[in-house]
C-alpha atoms as a PDB file:
ATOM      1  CA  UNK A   1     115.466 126.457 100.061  1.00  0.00           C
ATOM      2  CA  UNK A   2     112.974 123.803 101.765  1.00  0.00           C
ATOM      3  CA  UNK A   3     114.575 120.721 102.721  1.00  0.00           C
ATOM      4  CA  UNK A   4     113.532 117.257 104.507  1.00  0.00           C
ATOM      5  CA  UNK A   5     115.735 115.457 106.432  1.00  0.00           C
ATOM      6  CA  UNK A   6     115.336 112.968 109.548  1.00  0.00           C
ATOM      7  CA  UNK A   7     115.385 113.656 112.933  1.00  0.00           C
ATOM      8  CA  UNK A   8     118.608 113.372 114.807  1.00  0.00           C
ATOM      9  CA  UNK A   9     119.051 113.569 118.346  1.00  0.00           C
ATOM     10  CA  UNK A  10     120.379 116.982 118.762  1.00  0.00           C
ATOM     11  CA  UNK A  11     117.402 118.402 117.226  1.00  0.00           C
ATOM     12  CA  UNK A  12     115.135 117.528 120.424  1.00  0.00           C
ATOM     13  CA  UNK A  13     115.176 121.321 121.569  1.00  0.00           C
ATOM     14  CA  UNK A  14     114.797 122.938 117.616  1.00  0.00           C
ATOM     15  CA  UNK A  15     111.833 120.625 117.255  1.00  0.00           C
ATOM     16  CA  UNK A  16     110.321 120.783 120.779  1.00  0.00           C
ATOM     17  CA  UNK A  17     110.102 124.639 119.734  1.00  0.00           C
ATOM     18  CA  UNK A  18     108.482 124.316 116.823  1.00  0.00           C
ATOM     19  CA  UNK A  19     106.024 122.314 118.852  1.00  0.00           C
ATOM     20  CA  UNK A  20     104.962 124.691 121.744  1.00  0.00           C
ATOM     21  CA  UNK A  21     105.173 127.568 118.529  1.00  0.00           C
ATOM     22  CA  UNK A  22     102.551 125.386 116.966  1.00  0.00           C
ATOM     23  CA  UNK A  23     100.354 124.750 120.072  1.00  0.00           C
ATOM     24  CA  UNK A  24     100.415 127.816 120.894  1.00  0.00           C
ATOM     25  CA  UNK A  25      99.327 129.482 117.664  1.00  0.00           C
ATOM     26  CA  UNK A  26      97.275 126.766 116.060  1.00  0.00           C
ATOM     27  CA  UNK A  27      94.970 126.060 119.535  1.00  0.00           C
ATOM     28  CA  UNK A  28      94.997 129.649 120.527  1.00  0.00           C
ATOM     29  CA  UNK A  29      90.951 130.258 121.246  1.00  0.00           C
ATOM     30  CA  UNK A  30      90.659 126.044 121.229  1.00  0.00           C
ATOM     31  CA  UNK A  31      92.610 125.233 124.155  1.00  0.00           C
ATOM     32  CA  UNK A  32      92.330 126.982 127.491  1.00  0.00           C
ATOM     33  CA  UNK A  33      94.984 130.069 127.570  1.00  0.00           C
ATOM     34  CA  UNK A  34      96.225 129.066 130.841  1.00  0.00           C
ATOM     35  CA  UNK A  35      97.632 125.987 129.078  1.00  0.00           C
ATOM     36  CA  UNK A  36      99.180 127.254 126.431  1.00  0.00           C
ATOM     37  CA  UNK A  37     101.210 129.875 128.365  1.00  0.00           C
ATOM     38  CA  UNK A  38     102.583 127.626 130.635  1.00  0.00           C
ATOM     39  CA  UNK A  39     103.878 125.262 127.687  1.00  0.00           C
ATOM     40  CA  UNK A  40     108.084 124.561 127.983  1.00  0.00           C
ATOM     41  CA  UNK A  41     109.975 124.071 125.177  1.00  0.00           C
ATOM     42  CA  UNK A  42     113.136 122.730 127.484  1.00  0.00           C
ATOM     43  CA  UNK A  43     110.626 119.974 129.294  1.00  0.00           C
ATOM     44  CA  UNK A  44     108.859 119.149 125.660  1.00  0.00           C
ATOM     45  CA  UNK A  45     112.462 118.711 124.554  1.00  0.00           C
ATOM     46  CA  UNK A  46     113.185 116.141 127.249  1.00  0.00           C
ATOM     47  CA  UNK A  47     110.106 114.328 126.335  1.00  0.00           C
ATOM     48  CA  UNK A  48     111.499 113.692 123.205  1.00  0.00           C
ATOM     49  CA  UNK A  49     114.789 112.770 124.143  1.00  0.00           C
ATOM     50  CA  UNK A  50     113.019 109.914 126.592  1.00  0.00           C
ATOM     51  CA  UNK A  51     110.831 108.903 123.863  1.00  0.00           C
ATOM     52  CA  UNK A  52     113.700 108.439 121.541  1.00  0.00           C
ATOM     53  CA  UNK A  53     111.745 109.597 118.596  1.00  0.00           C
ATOM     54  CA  UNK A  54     115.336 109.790 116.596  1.00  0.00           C
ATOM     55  CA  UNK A  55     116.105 106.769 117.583  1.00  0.00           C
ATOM     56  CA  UNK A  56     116.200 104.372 113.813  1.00  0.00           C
ATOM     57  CA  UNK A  57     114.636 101.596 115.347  1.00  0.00           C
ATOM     58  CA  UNK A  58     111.789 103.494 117.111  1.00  0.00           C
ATOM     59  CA  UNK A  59     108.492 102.213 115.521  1.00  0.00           C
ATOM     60  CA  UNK A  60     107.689 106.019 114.929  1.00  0.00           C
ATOM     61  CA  UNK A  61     109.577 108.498 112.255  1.00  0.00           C
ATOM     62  CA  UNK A  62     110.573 112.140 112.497  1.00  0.00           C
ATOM     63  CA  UNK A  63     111.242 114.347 109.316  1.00  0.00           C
ATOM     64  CA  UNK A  64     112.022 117.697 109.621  1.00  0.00           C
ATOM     65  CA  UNK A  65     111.181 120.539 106.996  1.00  0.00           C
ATOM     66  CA  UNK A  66     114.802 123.042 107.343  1.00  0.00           C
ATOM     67  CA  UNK A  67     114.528 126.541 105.159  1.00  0.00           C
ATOM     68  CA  UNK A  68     117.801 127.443 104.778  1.00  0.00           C
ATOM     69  CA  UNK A  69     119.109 125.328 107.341  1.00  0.00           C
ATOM     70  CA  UNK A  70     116.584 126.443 109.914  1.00  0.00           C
ATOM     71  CA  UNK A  71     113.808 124.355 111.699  1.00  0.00           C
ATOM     72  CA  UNK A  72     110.285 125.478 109.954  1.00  0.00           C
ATOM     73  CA  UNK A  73     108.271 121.912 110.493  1.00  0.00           C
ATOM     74  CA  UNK A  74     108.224 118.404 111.744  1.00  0.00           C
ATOM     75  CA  UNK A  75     105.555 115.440 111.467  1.00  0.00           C
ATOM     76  CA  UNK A  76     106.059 112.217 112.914  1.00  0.00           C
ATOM     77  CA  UNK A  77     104.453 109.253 111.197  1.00  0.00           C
ATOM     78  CA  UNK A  78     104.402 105.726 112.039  1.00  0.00           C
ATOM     79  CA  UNK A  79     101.506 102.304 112.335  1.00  0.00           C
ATOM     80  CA  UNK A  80      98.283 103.613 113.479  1.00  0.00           C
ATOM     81  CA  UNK A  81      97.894 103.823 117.810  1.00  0.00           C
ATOM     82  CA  UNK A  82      94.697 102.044 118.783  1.00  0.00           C
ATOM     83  CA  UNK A  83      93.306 104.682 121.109  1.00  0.00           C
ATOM     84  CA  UNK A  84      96.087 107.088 120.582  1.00  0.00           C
ATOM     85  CA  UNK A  85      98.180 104.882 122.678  1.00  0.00           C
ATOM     86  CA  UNK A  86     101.905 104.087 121.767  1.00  0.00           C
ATOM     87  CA  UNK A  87     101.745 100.903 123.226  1.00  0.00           C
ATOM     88  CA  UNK A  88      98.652  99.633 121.502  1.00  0.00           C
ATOM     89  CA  UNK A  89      99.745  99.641 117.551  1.00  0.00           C
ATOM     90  CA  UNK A  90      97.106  98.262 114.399  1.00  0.00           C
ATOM     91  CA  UNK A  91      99.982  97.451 111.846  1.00  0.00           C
ATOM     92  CA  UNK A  92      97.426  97.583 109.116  1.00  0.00           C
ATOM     93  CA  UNK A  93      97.132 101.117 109.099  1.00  0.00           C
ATOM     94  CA  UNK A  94      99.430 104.127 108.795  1.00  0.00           C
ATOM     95  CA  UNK A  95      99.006 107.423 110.752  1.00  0.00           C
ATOM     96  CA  UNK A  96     100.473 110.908 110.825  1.00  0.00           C
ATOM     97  CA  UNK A  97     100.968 111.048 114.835  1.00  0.00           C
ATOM     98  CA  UNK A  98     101.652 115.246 114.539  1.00  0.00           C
ATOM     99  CA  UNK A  99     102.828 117.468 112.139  1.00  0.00           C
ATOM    100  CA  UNK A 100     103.527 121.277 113.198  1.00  0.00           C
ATOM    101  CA  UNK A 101     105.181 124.067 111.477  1.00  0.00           C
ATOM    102  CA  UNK A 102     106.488 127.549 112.430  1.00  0.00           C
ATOM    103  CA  UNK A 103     103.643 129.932 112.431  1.00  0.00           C
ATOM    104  CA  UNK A 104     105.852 132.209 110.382  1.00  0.00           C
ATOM    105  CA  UNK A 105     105.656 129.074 107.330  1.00  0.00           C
ATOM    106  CA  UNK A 106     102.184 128.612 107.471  1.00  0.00           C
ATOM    107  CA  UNK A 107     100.597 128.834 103.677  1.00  0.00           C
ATOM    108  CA  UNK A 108     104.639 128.998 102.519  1.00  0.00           C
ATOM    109  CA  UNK A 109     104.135 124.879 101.319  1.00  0.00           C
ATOM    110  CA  UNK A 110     106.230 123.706 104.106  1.00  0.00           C
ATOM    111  CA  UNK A 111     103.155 121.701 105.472  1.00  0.00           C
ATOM    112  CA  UNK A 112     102.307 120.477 102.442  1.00  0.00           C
ATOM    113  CA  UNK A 113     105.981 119.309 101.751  1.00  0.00           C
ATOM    114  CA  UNK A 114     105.707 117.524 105.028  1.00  0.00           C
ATOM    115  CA  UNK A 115     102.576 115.655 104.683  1.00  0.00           C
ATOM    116  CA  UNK A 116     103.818 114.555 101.225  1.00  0.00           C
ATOM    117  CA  UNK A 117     106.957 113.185 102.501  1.00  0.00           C
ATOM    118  CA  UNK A 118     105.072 111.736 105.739  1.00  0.00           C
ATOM    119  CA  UNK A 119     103.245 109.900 103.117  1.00  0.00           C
ATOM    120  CA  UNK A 120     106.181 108.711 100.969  1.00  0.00           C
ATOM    121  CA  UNK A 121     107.616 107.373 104.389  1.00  0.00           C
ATOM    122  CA  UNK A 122     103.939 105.688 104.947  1.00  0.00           C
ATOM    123  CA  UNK A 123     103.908 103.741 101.744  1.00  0.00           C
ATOM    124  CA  UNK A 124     107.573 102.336 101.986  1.00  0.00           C
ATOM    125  CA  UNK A 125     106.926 100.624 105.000  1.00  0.00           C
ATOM    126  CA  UNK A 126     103.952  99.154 103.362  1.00  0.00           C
ATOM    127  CA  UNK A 127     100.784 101.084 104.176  1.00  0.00           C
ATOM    128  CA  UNK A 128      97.720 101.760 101.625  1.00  0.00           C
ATOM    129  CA  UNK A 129      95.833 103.527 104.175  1.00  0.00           C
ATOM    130  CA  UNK A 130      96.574 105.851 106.285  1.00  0.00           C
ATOM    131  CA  UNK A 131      94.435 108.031 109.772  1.00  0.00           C
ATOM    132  CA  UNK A 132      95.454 111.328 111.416  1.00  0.00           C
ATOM    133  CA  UNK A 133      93.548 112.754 114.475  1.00  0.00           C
ATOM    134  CA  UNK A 134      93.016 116.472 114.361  1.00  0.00           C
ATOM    135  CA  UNK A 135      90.705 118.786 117.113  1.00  0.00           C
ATOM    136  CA  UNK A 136      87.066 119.603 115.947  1.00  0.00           C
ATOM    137  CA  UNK A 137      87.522 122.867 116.014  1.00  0.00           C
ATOM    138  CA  UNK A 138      90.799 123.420 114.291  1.00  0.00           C
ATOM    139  CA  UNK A 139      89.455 124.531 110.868  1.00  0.00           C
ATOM    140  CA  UNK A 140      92.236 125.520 109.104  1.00  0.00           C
ATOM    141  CA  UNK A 141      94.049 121.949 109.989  1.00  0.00           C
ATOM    142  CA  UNK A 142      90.726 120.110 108.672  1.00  0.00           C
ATOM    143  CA  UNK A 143      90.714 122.044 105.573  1.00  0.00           C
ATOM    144  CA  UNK A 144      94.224 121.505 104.754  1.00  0.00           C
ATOM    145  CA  UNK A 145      94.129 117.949 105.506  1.00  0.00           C
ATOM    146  CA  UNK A 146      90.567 118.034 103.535  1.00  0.00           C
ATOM    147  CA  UNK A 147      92.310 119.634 100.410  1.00  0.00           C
ATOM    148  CA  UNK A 148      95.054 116.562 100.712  1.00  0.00           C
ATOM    149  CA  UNK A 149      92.347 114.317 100.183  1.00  0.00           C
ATOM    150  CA  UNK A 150      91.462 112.974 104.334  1.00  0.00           C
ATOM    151  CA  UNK A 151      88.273 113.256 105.293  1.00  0.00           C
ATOM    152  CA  UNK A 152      86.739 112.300 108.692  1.00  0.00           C
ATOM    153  CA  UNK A 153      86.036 108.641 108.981  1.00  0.00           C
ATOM    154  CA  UNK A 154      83.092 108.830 111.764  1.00  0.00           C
ATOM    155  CA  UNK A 155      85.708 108.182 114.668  1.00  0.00           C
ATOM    156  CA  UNK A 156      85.831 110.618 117.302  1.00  0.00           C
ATOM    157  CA  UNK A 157      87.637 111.142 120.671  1.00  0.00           C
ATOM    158  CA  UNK A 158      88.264 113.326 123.593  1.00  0.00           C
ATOM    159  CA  UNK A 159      91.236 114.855 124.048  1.00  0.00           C
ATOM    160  CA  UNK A 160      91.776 115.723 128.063  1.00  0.00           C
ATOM    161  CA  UNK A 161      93.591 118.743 128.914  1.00  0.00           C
ATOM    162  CA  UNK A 162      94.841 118.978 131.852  1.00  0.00           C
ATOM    163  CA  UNK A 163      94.191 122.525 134.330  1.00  0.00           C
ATOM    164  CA  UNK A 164      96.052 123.095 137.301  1.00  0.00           C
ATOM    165  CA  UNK A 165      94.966 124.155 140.537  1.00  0.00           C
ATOM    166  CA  UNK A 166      93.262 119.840 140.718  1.00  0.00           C
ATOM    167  CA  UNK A 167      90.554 121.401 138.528  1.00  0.00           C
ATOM    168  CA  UNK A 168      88.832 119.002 136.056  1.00  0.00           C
ATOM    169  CA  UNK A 169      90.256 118.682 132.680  1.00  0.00           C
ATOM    170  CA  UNK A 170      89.187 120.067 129.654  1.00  0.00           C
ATOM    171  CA  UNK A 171      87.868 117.570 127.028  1.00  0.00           C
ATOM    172  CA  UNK A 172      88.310 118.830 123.584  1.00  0.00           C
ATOM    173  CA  UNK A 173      86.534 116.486 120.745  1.00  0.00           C
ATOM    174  CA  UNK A 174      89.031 115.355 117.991  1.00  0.00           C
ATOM    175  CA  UNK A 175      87.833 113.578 114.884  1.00  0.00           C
ATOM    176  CA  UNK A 176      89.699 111.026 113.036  1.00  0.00           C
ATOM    177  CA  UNK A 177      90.697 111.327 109.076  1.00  0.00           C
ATOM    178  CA  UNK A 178      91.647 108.513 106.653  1.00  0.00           C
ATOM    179  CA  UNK A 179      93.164 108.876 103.121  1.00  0.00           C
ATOM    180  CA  UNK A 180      94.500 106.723 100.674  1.00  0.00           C
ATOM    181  CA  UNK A 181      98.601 106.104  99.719  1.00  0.00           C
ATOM    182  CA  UNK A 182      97.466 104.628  96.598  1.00  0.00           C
ATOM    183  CA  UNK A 183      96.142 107.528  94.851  1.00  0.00           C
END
């Protein structure tokens, strides 16, 4: 049974999991391997608790997608960040900051439950419109969020990924998508 629920802070590690699963399945062949591999789920989990992304008053929400009690999905949603940057936020716009799942739920409806209650969330607090960023070469992210009714909106970024060693980073194009609440 597939349910949503909010974000508490004991779930930092669960989700932080789901996260580095996600990376690491979903940018396998995008993002450099050596990157990927050296992802950690305790550090990602810290990052969250610092954040304090389950905080109620944080400006951003966290749902969570349980099967049977277990973590399969997150997305966080919240007002749109001018430049991808927390600090900066455009309160007449909603955006869908990251949404993951457990490899093992992908095509199960899980990420569809999510985006659906992301969106729910989006239009209480207001919003008609609403952005998501999403890496060029992610195709089966694009089409889902193509099938939901996004499409790219001519915005593009670069997305820096750091190497190690003091090598360069890795710039990886992401396009933006925009969608309607109202439909």
């Amino acid at each position: 049974m597939l349910t949503i629920r909010r974000e508490e802070p004991e779930d930092a590690e669960a989700v932080a999991r789901v996260h580095v699963h996600g990376w690491q399945a979903g940018y396998a062949g995008l993002m450099p391997e050596e990157v990927l591999a050296r992802l950690n789920v305790a550090a990602w989990a810290q990052r969250r608790r610092d954040l304090g992304t389950a905080d109620p008053e944080h400006p951003f929400t966290t749902l969570l997608a349980e099967v049977d009690g277990v973590l399969a999905g997150f997305t966080t949603f919240g007002p749109y960040r001018n430049d991808q940057d927390r600090g900066d936020l455009d309160p007449a716009h909603g955006e869908v900051v990251a949404m993951y799942v457990e490899p093992a739920h992908w095509g199960d409806g899980t990420a569809r439950t999510l985006l659906a209650a992301a969106r729910a969330g989006l239009r209480e607090r207001g919003w008609v419109e609403y952005r998501l960023w999403v890496l060029a070469g992610n195709h089966r992210a694009r089409r889902f969020y193509q099938r939901a009714g996004l499409s790219p909106d001519g915005e593009r970024s670069t997305y820096r990924v750091p190497l190690a060693g003091g090598r360069p980073p890795v710039g990886l194009v992401e396009l933006r998508y925009a969608g309607r609440l109202d439909d």
